[in-house]
Protein backbone atom coordinates (compact mmCIF):
# COMPACT_ATOMS: atom_id res chain seq x y z
CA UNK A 1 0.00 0.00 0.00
CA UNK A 2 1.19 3.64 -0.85
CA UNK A 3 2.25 5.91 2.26
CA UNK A 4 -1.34 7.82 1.97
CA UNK A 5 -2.92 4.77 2.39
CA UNK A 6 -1.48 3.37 5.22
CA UNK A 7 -1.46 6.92 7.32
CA UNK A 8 -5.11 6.73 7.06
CA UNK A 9 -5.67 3.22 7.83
CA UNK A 10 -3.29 4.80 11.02
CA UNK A 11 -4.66 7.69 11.73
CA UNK A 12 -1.76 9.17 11.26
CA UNK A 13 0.32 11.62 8.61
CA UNK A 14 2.40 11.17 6.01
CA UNK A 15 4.85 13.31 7.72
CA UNK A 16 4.55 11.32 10.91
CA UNK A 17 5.47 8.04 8.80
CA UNK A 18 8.26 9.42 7.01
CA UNK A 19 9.95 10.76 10.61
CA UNK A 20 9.32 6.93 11.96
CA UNK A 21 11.50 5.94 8.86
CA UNK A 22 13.77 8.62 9.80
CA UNK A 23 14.44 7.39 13.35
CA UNK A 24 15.13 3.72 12.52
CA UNK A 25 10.93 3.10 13.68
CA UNK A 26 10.60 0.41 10.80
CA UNK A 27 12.78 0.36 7.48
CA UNK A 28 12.04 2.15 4.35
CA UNK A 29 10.01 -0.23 2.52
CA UNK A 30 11.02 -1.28 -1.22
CA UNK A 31 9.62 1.13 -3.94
CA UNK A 32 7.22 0.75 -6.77
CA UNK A 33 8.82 1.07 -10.00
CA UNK A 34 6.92 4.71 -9.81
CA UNK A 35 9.41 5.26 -6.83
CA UNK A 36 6.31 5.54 -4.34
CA UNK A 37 7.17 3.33 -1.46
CA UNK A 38 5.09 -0.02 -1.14
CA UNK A 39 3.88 -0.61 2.33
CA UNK A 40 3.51 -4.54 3.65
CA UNK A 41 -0.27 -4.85 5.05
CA UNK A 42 2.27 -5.42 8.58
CA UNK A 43 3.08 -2.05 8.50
CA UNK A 44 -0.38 -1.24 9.84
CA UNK A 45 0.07 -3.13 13.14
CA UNK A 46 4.35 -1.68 13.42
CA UNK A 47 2.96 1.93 13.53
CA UNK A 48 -0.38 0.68 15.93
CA UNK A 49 2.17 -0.54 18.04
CA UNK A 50 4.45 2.56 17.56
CA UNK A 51 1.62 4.78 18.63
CA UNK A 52 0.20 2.82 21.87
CA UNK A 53 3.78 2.46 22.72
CA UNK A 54 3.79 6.64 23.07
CA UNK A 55 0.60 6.93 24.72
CA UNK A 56 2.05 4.84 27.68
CA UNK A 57 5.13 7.22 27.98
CA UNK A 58 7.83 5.79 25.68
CA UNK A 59 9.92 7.34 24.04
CA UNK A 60 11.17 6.75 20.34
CA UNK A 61 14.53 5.57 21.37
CA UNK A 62 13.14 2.67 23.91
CA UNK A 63 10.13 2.20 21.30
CA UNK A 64 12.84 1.57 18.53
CA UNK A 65 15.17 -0.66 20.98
CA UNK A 66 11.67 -3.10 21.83
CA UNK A 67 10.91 -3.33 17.94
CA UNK A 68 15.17 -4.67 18.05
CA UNK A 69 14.65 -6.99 20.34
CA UNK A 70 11.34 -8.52 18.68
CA UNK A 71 13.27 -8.39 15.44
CA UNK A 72 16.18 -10.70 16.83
CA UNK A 73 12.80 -12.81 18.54
């Protein structure tokens, strides 16, 4: 799914998304050959998670070190 399309399924913006990228949140997905990016239906639940994770206090460094550690998982 494009970037517009998964910020709305999140409730979220597109500028929100692209500063997760930034900050290591969840890797920059691959790229149409348009050069959109192409969101995994996954990426819905990663940013969920990213945004619960806030509302109880943490922080984007401890939110990105918990998404490490279920990575290795």
């Amino acid at each position: 799914m494009r970037i517009g399309e998964l910020a709305k399924r999140c409730g979220v913006s597109v500028q929100t998304l692209r500063f997760y990228e930034r900050k290591g949140l969840f890797p920059e997905p691959p790229r149409r050959l348009s050069g959109y990016r192409d969101y995994p239906p996954e990426a819905v639940r990663l940013v969920r998670f990213i945004r619960t994770a806030k509302t109880f206090g943490f922080s984007l460094r401890k939110i990105r070190e918990l998404l490490a550690v279920q990575r290795r998982s």
